[in-house]
Protein backbone atom coordinates (compact mmCIF):
# COMPACT_ATOMS: atom_id res chain seq x y z
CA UNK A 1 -100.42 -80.53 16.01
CA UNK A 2 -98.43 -80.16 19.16
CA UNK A 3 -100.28 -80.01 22.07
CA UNK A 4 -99.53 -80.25 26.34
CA UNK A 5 -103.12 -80.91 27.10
CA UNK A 6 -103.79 -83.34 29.95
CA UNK A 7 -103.01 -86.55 30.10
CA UNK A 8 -104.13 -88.58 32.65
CA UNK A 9 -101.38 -91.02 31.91
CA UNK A 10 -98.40 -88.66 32.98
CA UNK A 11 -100.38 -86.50 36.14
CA UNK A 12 -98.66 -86.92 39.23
CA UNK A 13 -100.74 -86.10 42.26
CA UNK A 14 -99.82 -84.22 46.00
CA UNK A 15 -100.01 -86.27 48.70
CA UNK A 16 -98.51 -84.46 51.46
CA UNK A 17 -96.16 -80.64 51.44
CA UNK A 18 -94.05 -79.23 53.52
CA UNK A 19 -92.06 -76.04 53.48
CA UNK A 20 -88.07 -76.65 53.31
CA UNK A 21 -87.47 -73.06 53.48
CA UNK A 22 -89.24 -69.37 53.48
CA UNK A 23 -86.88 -65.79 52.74
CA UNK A 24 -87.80 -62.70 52.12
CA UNK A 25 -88.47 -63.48 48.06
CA UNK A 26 -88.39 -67.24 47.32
CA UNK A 27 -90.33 -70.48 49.31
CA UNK A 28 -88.64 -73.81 48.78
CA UNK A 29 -91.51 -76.81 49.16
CA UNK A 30 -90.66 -80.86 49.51
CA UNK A 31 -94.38 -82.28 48.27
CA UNK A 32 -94.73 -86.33 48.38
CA UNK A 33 -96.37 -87.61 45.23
CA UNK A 34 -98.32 -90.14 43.45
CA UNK A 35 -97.09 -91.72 40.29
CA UNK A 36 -99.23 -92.81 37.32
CA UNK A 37 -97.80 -96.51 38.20
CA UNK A 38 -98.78 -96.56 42.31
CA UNK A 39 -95.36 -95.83 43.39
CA UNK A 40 -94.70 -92.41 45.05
CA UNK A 41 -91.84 -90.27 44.69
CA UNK A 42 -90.28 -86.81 46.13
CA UNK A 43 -90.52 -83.51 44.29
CA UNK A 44 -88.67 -80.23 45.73
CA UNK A 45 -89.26 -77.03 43.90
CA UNK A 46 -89.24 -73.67 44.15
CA UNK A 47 -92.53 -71.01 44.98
CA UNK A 48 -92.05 -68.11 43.10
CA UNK A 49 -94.74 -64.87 42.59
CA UNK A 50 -94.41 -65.01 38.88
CA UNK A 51 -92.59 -61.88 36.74
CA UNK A 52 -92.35 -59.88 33.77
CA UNK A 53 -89.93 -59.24 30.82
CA UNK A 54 -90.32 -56.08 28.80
CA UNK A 55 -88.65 -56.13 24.81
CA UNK A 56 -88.41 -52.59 24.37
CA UNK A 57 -88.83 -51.80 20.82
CA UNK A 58 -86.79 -48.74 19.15
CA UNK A 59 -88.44 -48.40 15.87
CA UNK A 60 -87.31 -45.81 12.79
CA UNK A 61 -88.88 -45.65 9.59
CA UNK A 62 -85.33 -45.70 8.00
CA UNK A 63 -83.08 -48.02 9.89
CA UNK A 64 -82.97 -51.75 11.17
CA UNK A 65 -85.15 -51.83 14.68
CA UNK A 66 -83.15 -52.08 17.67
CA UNK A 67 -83.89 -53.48 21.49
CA UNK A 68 -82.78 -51.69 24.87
CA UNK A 69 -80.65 -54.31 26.69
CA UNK A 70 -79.19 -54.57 30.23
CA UNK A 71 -75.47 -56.21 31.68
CA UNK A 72 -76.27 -57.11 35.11
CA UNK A 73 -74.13 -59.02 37.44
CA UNK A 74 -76.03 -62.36 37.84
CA UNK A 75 -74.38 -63.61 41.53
CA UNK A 76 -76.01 -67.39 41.46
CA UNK A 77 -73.82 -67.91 37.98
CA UNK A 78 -71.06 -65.49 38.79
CA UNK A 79 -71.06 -63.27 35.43
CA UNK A 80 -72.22 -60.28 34.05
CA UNK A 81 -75.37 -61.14 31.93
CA UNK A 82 -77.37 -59.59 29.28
CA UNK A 83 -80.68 -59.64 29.29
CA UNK A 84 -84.34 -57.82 28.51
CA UNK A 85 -85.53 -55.79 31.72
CA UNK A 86 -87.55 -57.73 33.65
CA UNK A 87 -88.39 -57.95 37.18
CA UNK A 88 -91.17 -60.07 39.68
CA UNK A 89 -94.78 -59.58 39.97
CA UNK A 90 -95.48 -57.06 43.53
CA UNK A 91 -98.65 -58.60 45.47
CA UNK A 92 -101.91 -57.27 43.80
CA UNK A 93 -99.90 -55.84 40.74
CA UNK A 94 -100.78 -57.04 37.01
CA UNK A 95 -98.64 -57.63 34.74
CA UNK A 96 -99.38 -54.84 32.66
CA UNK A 97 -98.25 -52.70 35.61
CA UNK A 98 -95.59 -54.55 36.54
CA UNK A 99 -94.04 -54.26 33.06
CA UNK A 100 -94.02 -50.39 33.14
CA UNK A 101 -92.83 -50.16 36.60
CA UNK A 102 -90.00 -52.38 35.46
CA UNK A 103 -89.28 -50.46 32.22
CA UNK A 104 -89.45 -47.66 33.98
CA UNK A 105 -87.42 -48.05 36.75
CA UNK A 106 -84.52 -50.16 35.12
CA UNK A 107 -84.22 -48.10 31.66
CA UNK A 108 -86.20 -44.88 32.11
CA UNK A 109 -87.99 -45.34 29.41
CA UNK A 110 -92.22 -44.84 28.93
CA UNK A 111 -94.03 -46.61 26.53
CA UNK A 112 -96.73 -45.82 24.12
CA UNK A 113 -97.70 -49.16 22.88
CA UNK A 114 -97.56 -52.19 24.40
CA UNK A 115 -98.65 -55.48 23.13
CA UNK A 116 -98.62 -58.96 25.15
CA UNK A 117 -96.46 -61.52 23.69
CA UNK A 118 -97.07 -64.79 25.54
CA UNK A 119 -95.81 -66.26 28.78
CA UNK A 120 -92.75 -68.16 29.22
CA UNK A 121 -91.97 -70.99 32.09
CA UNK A 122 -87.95 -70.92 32.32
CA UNK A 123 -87.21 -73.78 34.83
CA UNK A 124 -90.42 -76.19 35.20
CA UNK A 125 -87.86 -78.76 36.82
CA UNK A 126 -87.69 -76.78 39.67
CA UNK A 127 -90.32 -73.64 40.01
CA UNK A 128 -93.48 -72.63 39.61
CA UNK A 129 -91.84 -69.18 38.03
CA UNK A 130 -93.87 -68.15 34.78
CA UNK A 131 -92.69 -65.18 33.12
CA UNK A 132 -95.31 -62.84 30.90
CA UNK A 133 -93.30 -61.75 28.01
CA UNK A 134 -94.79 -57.46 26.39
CA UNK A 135 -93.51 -55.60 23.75
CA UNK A 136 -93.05 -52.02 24.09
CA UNK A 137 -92.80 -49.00 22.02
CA UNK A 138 -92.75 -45.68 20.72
CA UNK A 139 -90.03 -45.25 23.62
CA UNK A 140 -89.61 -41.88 25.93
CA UNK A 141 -86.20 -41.48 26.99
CA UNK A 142 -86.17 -40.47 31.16
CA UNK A 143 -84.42 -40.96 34.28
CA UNK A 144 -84.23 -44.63 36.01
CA UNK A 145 -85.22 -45.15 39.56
CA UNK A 146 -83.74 -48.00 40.00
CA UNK A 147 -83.78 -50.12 43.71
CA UNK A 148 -81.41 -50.31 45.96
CA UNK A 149 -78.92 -52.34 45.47
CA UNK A 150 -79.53 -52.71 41.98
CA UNK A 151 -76.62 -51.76 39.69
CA UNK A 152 -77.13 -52.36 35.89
CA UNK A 153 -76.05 -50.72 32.43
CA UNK A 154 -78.48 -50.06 29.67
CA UNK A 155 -77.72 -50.38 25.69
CA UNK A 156 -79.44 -50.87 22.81
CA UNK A 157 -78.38 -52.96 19.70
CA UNK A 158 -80.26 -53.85 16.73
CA UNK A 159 -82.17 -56.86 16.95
CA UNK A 160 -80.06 -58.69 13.98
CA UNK A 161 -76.82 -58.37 16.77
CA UNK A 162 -78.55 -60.12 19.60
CA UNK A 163 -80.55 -62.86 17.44
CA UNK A 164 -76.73 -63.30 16.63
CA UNK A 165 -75.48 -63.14 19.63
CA UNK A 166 -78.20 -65.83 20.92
CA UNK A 167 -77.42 -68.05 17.66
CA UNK A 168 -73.38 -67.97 18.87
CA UNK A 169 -73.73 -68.43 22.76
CA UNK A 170 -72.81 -64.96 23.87
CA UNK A 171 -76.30 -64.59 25.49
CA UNK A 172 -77.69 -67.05 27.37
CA UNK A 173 -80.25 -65.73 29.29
CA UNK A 174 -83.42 -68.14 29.19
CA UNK A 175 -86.05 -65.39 28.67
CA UNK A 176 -83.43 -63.01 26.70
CA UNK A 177 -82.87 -65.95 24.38
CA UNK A 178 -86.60 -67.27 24.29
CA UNK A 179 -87.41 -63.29 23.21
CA UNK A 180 -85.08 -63.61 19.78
CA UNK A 181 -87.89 -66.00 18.53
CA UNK A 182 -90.78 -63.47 18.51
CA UNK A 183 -88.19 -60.29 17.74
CA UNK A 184 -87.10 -62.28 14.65
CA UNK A 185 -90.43 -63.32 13.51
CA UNK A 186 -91.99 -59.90 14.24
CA UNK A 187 -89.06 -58.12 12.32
CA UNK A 188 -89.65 -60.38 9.44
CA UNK A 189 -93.19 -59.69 9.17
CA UNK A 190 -94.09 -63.59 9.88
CA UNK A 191 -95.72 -62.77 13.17
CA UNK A 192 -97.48 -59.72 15.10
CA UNK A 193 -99.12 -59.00 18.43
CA UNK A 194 -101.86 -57.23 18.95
CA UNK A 195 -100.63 -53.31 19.81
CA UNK A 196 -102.31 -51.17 22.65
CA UNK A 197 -101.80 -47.68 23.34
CA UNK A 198 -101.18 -46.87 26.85
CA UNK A 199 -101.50 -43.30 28.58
């Protein structure tokens, strides 16, 4: 069975922190730490709230299921991207919340259903950034209120096109990419969460 329990063996403990740099979104921290051997070593790494991504379901009895996508401009990697909405964790929001408000705001659509998938960590190198991963459907179309600043188109394909598009290296969004696992398990009836309606 594979496991990432504990292991005293491979901890690595904090002996001293300090803060390299604070912005408006992100904190960048230098900690000094203990190796299993004695020695000690540097680790620098990035503080981040935590965030959602939403795989918006569109379901019909009598065609193959199909996912609302975004192509956003990406500026750190210089390309237009497509990905799942998601979006970071506000202080004192859950992630339930979060995931509507980010559905909402990005696509326009409401959910009915939502079910939790599982959480994702997309650059343990370098960040504390987890990323809770909900289904959603039985879909209501409406208008986006999206930020400022915040320019994005919204599609839908059917989920054999983007597993595909994964599998070939047209999409390589961490999260969008870790998302075709679940979406082709779930479509083949190998896997399902556990579906909750929301008012």
């Amino acid at each position: 069975m594979i496991s990432s329990r504990e292991e005293a063996h491979l901890r690595e403990e904090r002996v001293s922190s300090a803060e390299v740099f604070q912005g408006s979104f992100l904190q960048v921290v230098r900690d000094s730490v203990g190796l299993p051997d004695g020695r000690t070593a540097t680790r620098e790494y990035v503080v981040h709230p935590g965030a959602v991504m939403v795989i918006p379901l569109l379901e019909h009895p009598e065609a193959p299921m199909r996912v609302v996508l975004e192509r956003q401009y990406r500026y750190p990697v210089q390309r237009v991207m497509v990905e799942f909405p998601a979006g970071k964790l506000d202080p004192g929001e859950s992630t339930l919340e979060c995931a509507q408000r980010e559905l909402l705001e990005e696509t326009g659509y409401r959910a009915g259903q939502w079910a939790k998938v599982g959480v994702i960590h997309p650059v343990i190198a370098y960040s504390t950034e987890f990323i809770e991963v909900w289904f959603a459907r039985d879909l209501v179309a409406g208008p986006r209120q999206l930020d400022s600043g915040e320019f994005l188109d919204v599609f839908d394909a059917p989920v054999e096109d983007l597993i595909r598009a994964c599998l070939e290296g047209q999409v390589t969004d961490a999260k969008t990419v870790s998302a075709a696992l679940w979406l082709q398990h779930y479509v083949a009836g190998t896997w399902s969460p556990v579906w909750h309606s929301v008012a």
